[in-house]
PDB file of N, CA and C in Angstrom:
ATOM      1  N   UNK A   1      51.045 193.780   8.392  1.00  0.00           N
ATOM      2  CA  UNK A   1      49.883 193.050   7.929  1.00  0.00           C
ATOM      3  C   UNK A   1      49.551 191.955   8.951  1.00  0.00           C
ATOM      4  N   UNK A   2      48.254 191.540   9.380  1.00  0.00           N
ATOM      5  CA  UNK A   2      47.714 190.655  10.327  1.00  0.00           C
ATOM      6  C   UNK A   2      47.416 189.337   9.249  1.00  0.00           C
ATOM      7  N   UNK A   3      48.501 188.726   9.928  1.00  0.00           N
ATOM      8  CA  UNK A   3      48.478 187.245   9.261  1.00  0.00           C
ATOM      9  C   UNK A   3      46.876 186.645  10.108  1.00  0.00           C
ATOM     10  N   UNK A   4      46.448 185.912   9.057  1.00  0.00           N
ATOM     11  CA  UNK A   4      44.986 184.975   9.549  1.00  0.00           C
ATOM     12  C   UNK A   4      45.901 183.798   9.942  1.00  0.00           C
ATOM     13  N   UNK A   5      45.287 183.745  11.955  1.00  0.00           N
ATOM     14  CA  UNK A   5      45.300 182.460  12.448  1.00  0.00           C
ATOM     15  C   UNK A   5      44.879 181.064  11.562  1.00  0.00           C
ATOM     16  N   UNK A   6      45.571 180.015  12.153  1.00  0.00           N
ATOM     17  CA  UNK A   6      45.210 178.326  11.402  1.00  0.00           C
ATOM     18  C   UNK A   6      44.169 177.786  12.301  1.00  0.00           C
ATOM     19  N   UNK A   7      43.433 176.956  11.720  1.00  0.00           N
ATOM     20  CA  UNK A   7      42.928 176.220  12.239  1.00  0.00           C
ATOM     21  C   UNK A   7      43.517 174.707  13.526  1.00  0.00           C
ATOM     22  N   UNK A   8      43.624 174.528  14.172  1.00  0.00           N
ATOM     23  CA  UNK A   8      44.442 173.769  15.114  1.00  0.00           C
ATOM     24  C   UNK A   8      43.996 172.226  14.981  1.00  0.00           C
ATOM     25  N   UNK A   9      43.262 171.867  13.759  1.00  0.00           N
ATOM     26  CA  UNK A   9      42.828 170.325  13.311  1.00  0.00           C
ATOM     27  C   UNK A   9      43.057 169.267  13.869  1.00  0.00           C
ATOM     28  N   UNK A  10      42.615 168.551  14.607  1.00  0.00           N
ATOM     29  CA  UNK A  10      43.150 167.465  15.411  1.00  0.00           C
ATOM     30  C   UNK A  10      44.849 167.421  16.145  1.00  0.00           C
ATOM     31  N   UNK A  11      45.122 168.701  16.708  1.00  0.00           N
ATOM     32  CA  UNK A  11      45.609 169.096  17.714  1.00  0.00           C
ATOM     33  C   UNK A  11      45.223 169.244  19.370  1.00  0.00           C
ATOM     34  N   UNK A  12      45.897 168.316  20.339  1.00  0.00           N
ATOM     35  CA  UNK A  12      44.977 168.524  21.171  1.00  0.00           C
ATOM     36  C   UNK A  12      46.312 168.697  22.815  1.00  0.00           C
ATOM     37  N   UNK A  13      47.097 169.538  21.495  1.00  0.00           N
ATOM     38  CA  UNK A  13      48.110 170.028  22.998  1.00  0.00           C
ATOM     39  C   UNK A  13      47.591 171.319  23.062  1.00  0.00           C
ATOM     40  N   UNK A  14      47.352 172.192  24.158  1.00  0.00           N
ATOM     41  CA  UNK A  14      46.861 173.072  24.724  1.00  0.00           C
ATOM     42  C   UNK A  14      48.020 174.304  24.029  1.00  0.00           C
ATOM     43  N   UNK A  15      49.701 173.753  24.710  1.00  0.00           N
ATOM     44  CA  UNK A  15      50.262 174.597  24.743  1.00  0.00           C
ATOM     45  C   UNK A  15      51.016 174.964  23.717  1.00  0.00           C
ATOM     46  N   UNK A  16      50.784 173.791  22.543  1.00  0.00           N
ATOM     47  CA  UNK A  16      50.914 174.157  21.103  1.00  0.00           C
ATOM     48  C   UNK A  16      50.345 175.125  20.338  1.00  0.00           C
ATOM     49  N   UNK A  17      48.845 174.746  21.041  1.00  0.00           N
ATOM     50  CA  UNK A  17      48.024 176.044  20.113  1.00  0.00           C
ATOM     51  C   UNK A  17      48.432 177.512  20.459  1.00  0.00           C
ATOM     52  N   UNK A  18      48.574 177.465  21.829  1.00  0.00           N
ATOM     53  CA  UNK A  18      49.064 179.090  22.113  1.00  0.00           C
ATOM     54  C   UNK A  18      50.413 179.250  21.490  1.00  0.00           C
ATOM     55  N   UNK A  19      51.465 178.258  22.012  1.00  0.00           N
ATOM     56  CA  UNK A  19      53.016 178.825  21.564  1.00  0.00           C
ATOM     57  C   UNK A  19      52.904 179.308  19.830  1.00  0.00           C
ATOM     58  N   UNK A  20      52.108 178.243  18.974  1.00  0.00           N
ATOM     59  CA  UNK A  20      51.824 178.759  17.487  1.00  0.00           C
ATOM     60  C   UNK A  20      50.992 179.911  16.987  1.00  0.00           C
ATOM     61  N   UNK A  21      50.014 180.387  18.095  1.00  0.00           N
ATOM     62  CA  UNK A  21      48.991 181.326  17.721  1.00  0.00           C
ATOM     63  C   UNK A  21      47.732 180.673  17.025  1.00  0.00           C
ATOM     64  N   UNK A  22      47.420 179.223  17.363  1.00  0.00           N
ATOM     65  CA  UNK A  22      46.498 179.393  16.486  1.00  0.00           C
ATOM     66  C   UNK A  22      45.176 179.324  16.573  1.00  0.00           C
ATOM     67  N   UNK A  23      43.682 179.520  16.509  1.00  0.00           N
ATOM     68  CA  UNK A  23      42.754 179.598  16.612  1.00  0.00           C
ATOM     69  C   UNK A  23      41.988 178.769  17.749  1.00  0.00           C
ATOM     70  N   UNK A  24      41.390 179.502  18.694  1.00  0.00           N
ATOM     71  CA  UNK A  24      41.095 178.439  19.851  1.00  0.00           C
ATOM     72  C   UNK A  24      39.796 178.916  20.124  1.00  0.00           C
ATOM     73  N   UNK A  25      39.142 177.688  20.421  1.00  0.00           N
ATOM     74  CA  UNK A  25      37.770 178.173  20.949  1.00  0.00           C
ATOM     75  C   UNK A  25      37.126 177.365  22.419  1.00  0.00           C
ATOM     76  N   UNK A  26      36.931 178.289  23.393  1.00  0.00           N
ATOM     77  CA  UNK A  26      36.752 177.291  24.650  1.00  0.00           C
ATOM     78  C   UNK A  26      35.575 176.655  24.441  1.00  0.00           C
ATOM     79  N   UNK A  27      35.323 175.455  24.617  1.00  0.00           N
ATOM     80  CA  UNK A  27      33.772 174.816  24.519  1.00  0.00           C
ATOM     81  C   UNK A  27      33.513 174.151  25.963  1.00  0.00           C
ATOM     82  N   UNK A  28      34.089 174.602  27.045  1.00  0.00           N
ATOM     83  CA  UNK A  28      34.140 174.224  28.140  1.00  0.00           C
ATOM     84  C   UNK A  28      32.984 174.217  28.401  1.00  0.00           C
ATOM     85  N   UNK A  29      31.681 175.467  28.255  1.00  0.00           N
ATOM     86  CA  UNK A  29      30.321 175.294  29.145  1.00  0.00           C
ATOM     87  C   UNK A  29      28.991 173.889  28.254  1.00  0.00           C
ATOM     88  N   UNK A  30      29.641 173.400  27.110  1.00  0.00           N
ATOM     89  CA  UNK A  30      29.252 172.156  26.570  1.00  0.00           C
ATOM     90  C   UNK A  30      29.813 171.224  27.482  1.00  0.00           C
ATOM     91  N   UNK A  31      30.447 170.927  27.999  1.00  0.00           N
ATOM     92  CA  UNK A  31      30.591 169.535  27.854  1.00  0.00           C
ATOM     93  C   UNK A  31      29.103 169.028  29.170  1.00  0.00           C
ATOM     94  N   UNK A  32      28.768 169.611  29.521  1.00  0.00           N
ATOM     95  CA  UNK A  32      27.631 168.813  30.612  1.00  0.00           C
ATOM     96  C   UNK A  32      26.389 168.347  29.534  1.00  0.00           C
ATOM     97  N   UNK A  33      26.629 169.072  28.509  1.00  0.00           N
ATOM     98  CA  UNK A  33      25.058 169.536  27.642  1.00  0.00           C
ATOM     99  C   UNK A  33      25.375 167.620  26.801  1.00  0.00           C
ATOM    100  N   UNK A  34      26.991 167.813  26.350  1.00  0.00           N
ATOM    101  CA  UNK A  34      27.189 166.539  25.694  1.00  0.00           C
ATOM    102  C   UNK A  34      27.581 165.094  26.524  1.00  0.00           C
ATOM    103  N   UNK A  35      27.845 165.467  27.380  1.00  0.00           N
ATOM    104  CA  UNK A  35      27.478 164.401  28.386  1.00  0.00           C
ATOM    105  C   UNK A  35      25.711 164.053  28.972  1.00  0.00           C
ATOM    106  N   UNK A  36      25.389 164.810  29.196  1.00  0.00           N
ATOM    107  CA  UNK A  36      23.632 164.755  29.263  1.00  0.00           C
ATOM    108  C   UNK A  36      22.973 164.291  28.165  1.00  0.00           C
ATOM    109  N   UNK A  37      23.547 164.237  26.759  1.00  0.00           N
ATOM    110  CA  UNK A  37      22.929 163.897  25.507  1.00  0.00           C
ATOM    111  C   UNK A  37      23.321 162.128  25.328  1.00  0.00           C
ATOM    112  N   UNK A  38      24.612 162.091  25.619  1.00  0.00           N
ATOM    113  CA  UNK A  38      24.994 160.698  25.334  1.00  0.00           C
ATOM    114  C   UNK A  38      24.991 159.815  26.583  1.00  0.00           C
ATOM    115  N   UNK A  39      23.951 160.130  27.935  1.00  0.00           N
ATOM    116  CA  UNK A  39      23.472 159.466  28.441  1.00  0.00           C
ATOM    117  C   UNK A  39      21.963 159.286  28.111  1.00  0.00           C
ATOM    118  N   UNK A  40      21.559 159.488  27.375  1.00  0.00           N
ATOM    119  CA  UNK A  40      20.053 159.721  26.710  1.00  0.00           C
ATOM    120  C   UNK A  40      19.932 158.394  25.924  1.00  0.00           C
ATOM    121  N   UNK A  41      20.899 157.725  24.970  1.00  0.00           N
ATOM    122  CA  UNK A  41      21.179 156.776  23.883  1.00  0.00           C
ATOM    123  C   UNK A  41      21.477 155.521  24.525  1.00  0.00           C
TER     124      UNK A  41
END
């Protein structure tokens, strides 16, 4: 049976999330978009 990945909630070791398996999402091609926004303010 395929256990459902966790959510990784204010986790922000890289190599935790992999050694545990748990849900990762790259948001790497944001960060210019959110840096460009919060020089706007």
């Amino acid at each position: 049976m395929n256990k459902v990945k966790q959510l990784p909630y204010g986790v922000s070791d890289f190599e935790y999330v992999m050694r545990d398996n748990l849900y990762y999402v790259d948001k790497t091609m944001y960060i210019q978009i959110y840096s460009d926004i919060s020089w706007q303010h």
